[in-house]
Each structure stands twice: as structure tokens, then as C-alpha cells.
C-alpha atoms as a PDB file:
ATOM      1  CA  UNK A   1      37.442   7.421  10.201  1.00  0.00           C
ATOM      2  CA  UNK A   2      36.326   3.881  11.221  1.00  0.00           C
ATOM      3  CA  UNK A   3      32.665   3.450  10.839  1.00  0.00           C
ATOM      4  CA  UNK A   4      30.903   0.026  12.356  1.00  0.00           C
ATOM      5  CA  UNK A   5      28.234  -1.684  10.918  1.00  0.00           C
ATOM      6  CA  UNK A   6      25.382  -3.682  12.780  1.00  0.00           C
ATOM      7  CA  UNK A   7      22.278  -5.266  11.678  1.00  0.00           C
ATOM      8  CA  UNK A   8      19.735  -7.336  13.473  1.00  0.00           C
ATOM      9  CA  UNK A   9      15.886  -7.886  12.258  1.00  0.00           C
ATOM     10  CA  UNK A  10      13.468 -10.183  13.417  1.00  0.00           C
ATOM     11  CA  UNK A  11      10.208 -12.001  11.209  1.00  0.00           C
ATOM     12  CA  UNK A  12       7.829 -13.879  13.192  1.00  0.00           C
ATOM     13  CA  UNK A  13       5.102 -15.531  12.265  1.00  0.00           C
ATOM     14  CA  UNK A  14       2.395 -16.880  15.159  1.00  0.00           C
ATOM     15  CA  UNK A  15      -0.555 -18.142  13.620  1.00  0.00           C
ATOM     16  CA  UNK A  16      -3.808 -20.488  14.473  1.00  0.00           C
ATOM     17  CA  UNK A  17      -6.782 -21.994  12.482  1.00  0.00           C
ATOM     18  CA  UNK A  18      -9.241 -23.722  14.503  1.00  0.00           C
ATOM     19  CA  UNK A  19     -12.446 -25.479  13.532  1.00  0.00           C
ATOM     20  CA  UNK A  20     -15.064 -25.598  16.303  1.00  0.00           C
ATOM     21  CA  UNK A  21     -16.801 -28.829  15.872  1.00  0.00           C
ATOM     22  CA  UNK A  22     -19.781 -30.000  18.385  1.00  0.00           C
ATOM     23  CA  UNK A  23     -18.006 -31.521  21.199  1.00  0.00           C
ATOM     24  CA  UNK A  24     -14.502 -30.323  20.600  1.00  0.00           C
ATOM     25  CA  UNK A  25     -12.253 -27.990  18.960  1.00  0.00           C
ATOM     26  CA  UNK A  26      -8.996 -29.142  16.995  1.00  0.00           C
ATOM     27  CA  UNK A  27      -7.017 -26.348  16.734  1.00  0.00           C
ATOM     28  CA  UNK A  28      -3.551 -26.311  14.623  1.00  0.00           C
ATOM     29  CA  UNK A  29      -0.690 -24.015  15.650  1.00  0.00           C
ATOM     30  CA  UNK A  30       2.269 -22.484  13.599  1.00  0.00           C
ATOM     31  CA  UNK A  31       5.174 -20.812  14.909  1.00  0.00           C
ATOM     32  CA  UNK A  32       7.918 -19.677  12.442  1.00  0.00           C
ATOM     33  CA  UNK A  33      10.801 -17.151  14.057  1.00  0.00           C
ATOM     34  CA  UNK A  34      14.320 -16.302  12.450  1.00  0.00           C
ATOM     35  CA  UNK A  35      16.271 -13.852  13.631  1.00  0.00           C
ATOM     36  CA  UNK A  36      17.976 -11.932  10.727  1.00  0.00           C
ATOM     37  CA  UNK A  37      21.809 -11.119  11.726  1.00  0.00           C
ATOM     38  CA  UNK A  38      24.871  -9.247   9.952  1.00  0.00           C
ATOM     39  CA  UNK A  39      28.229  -8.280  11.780  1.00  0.00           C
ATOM     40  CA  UNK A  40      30.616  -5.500  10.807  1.00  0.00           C
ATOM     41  CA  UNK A  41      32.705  -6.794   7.693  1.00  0.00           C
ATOM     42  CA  UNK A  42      32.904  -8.179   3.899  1.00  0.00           C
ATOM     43  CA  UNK A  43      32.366 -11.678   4.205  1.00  0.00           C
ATOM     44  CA  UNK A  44      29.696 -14.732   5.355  1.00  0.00           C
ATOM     45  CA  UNK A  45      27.365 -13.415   8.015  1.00  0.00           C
ATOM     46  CA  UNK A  46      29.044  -9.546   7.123  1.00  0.00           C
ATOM     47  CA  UNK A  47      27.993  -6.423   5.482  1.00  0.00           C
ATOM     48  CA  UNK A  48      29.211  -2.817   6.032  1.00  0.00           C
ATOM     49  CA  UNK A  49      26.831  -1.013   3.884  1.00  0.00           C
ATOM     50  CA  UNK A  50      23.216   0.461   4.479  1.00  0.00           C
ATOM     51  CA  UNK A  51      21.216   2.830   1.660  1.00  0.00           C
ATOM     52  CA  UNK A  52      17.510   4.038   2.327  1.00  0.00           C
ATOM     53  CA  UNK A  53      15.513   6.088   0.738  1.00  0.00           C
ATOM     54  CA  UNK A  54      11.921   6.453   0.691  1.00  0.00           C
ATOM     55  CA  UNK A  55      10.536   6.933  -3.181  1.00  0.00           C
ATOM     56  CA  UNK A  56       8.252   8.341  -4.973  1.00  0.00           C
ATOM     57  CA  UNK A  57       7.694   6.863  -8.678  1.00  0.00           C
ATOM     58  CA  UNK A  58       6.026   8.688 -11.662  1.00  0.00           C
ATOM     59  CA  UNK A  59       2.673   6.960 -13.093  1.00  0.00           C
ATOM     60  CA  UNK A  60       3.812   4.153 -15.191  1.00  0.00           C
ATOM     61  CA  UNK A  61       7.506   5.401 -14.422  1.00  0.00           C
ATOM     62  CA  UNK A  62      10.654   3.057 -13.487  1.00  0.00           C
ATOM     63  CA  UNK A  63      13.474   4.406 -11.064  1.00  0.00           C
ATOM     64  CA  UNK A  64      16.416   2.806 -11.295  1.00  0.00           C
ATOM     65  CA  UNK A  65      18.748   2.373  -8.094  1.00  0.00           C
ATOM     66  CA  UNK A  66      22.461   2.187  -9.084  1.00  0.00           C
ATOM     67  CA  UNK A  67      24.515   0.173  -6.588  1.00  0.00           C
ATOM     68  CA  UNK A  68      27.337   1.108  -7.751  1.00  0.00           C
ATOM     69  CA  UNK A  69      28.751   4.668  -7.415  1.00  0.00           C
ATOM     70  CA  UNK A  70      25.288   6.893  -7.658  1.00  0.00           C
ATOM     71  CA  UNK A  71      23.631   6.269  -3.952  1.00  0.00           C
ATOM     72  CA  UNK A  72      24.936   8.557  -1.636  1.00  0.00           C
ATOM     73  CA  UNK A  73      25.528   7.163   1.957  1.00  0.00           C
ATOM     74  CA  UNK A  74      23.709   8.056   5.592  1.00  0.00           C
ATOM     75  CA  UNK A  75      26.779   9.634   6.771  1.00  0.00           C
ATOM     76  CA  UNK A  76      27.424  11.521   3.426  1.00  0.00           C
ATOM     77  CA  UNK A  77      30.185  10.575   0.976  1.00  0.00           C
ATOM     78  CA  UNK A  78      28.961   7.540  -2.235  1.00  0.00           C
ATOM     79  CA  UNK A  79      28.494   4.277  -1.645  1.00  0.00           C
ATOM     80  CA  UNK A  80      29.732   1.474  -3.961  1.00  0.00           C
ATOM     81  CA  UNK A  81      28.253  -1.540  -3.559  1.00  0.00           C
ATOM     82  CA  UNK A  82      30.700  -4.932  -4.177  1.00  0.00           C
ATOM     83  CA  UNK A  83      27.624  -7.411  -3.389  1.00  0.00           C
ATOM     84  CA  UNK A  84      24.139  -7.117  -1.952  1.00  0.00           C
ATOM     85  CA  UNK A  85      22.980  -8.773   1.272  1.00  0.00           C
ATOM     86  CA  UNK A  86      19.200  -7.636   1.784  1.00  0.00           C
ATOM     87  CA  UNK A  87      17.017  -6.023   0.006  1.00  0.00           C
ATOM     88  CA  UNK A  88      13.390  -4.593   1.447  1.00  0.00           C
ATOM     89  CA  UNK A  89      10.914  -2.614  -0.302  1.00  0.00           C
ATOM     90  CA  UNK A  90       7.651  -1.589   1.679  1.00  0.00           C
ATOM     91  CA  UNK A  91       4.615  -0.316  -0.324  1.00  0.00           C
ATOM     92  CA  UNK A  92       3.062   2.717   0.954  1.00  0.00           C
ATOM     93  CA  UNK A  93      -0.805   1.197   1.791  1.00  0.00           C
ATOM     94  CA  UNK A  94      -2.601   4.113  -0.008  1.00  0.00           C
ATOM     95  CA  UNK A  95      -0.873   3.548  -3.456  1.00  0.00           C
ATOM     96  CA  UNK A  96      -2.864   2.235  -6.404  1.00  0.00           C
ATOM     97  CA  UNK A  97      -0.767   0.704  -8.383  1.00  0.00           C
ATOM     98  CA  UNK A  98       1.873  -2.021  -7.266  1.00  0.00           C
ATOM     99  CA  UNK A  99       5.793  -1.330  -7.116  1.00  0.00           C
ATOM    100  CA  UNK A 100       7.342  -4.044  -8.829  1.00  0.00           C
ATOM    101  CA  UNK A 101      11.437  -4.693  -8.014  1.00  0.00           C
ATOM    102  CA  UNK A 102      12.841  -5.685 -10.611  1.00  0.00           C
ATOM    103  CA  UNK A 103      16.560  -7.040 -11.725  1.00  0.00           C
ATOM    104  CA  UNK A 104      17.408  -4.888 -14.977  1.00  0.00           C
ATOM    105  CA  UNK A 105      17.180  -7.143 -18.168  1.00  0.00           C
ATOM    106  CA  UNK A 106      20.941  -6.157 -19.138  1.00  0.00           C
ATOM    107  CA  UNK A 107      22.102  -4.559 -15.804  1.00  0.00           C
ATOM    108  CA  UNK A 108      20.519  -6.382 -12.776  1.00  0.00           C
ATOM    109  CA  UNK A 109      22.190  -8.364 -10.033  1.00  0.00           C
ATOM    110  CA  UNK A 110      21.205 -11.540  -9.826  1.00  0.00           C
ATOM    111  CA  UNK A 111      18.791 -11.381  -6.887  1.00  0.00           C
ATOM    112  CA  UNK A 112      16.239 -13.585  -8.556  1.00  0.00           C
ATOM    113  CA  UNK A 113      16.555 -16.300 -10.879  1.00  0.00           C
ATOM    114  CA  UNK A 114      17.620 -14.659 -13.913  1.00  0.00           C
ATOM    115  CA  UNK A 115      17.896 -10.681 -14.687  1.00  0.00           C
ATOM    116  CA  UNK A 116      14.659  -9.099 -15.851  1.00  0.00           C
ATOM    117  CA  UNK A 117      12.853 -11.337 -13.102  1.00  0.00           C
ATOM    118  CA  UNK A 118      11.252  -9.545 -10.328  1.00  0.00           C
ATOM    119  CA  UNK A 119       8.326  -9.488  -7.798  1.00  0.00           C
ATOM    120  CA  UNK A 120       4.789  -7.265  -7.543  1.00  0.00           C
ATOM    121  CA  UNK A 121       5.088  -5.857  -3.966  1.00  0.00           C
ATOM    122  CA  UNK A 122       1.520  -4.816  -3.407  1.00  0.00           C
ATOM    123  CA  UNK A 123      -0.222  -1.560  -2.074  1.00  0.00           C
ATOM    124  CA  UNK A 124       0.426  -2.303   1.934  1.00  0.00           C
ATOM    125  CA  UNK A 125       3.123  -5.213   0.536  1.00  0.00           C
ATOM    126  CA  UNK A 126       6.793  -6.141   1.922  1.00  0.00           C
ATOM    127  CA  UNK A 127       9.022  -7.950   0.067  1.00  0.00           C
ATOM    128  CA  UNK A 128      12.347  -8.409   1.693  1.00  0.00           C
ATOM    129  CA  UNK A 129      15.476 -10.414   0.511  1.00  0.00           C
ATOM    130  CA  UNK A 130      18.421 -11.683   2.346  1.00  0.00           C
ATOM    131  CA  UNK A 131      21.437 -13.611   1.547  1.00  0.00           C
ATOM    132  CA  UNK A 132      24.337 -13.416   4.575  1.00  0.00           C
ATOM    133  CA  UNK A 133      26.586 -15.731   1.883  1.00  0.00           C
ATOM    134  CA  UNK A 134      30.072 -14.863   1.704  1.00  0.00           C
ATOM    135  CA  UNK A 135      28.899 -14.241  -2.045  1.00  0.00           C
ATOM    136  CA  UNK A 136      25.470 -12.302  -1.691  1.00  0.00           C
ATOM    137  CA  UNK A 137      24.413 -11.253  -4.762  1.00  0.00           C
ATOM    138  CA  UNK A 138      27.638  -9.995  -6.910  1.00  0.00           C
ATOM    139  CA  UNK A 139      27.453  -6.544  -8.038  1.00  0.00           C
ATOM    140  CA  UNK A 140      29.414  -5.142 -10.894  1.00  0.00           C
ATOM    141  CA  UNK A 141      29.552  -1.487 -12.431  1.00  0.00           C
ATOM    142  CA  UNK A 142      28.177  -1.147 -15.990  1.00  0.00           C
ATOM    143  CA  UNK A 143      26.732  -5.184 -15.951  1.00  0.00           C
ATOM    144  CA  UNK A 144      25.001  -6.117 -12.114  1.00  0.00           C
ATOM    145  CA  UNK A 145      24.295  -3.223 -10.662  1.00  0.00           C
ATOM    146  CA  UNK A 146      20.867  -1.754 -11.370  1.00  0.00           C
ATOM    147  CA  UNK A 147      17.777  -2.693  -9.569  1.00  0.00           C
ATOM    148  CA  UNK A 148      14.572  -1.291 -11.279  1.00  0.00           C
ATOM    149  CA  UNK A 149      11.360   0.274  -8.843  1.00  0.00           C
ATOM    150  CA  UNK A 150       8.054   0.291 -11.433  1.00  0.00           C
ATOM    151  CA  UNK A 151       5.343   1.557 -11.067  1.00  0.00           C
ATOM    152  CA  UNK A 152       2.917  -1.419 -12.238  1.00  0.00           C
ATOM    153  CA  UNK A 153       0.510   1.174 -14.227  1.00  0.00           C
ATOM    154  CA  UNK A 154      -0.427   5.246 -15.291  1.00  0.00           C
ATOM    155  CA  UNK A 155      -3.000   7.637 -13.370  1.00  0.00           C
ATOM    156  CA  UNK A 156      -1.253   7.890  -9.994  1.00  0.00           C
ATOM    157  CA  UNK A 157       2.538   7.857  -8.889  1.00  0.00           C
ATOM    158  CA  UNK A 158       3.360   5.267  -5.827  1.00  0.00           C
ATOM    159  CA  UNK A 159       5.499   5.315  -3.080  1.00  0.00           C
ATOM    160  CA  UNK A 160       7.919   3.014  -1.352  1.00  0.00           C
ATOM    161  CA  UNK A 161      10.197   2.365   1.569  1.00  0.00           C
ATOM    162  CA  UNK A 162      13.585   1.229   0.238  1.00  0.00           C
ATOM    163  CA  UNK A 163      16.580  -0.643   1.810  1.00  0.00           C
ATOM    164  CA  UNK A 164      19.601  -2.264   0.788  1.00  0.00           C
ATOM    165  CA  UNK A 165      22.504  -3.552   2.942  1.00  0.00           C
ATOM    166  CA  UNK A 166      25.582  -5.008   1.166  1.00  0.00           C
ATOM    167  CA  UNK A 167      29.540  -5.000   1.299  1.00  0.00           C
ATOM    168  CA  UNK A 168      32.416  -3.091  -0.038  1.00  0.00           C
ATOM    169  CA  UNK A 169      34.603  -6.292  -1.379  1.00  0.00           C
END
């Protein structure tokens, strides 16, 4: 069975500071809009892989996403991931504590600078990575394949929305 792949996301970012002043107003405008795109396939611009789960993580507790043979698909059957191509973690507003993502110290694909590196995504945070490189970010069973959800500290578990979109090869 042939199974296509699409993806399309949009940021945008419309914002204005002004400064009223006594006879006039100076006002400064940004505009910042990218259009996030991925077509059916393996390479630049490609993916044809999707995972997402929404989590809930133990106080003080790490769950570890396996990209390579653990995460079962939308349409059933296991999904090994060859390289990643977004990531995007959204904090549930009404935890506590922060979710951090982190790149395993031994494990991790390189999504960050070096493994063990990773980013605090806030109570009501988004983080969200892309890379639509032939390349993404390589993933290979046993040594780059674990990204790590923690829960930043202990009293109360927290809960995320979690995506990832890669390729097969």
C-alpha cells in the first residue's frame, strides 16, 4: 500500500511598538512570515514520516522517544526513523514544571549543537525545530536516536504535545 505524505505549517509574526509622544506618534512595525513546507519523499524539501503523541511525564521523570523502531505509526505498523525533519513540543499551560527536550548524552541526534544539549520549553511554551536538508538530522539505531522529554523538577507530572516528522532513508 502506497501511503503519501504532506506537510504545510505556517509561523507569523505581526507585531507593533509605538511611543505616543506630544505631537506625534512614531510607531515601528515588524512582519516576519515563513511558510513551513515538506513534499512526499526522502530527500531536500521531503519527509514521509509523522509520530504524535501527547505525554504525560512523571515528577522529576524523563521519557525517552526512540526514533528508531519503538514509535508506532498513525496508520498502525512501527516507524523507523532514517533522519529527523521537525520536531515540536507544546507545553500544556497548566503544568508547573517545564518540559525540557533534550538530545541524549550518548544516544541523541544531533538536533542541537552537541548531544546532551537541549531547550526548557515552558508551561504554555512551543519549541519547534525544522531542517528540510537533504540531511536533517541523521538518526542511527543504538547511537542517534533517542530524544529525552524531562520533567524540569518533583511534586507534579507535566504534559506535552509531541511531533516529529522525518524520512525513511
Amino acid at each position: 500500500m502506497l501511503m503519501a505524505f504532506r506537510l504545510q505549517s505556517f509561523f507569523e509574526l505581526d507585531a507593533e511598538l509605538t511611543n505616543p509622544l506630544d505631537l506625534t506618534t512614531p510607531t515601528s512595525a515588524l512582519a516576519v512570515a515563513r511558510q513551513l513546507v515538506l513534499a512526499q519523499g526522502t530527500g531536500a524539501g521531503q519527509a514521509d514520516m509523522i509520530w504524535s503523541d501527547q505525554v504525560t511525564i512523571a515528577a522529576s521523570g524523563t521519557q525517552a522517544v526512540d526514533l528508531a523502531g519503538s514509535l508506532t505509526g498513525p496508520l498502525g505498523g512501527t516507524l523507523t526513523f532514517a533522519k529527523i525533519k521537525m520536531v515540536l513540543v507544546a507545553a500544556a499551560a497548566g503544568n508547573t514544571n517545564n518540559v525540557n527536550v533534550v538530545s541524549d548524552a550518548t544516544n541523541g541526534p544531533l538536533l542541537f549543537l552537541a548531544k546532551g544539549d537541549g531547550i526548557a520549553v515552558k508551561p504554555g511554551g512551543l519549541f519547534v525545530w525544522f531542517d528540510p536538508s537533504a540531511a536533517g538530522a541523521p538518526v542511527t539505531p543504538g547511537t542517534a536516536d533517542l530524544i529525552n522529554l524531562v520533567n524540569s523538577g518533583a511534586g507534579t507530572p507535566v504534559t506535552a504535545d509531541v511531533v516529529i516528522v522525518g524520512a525513511s532513508a
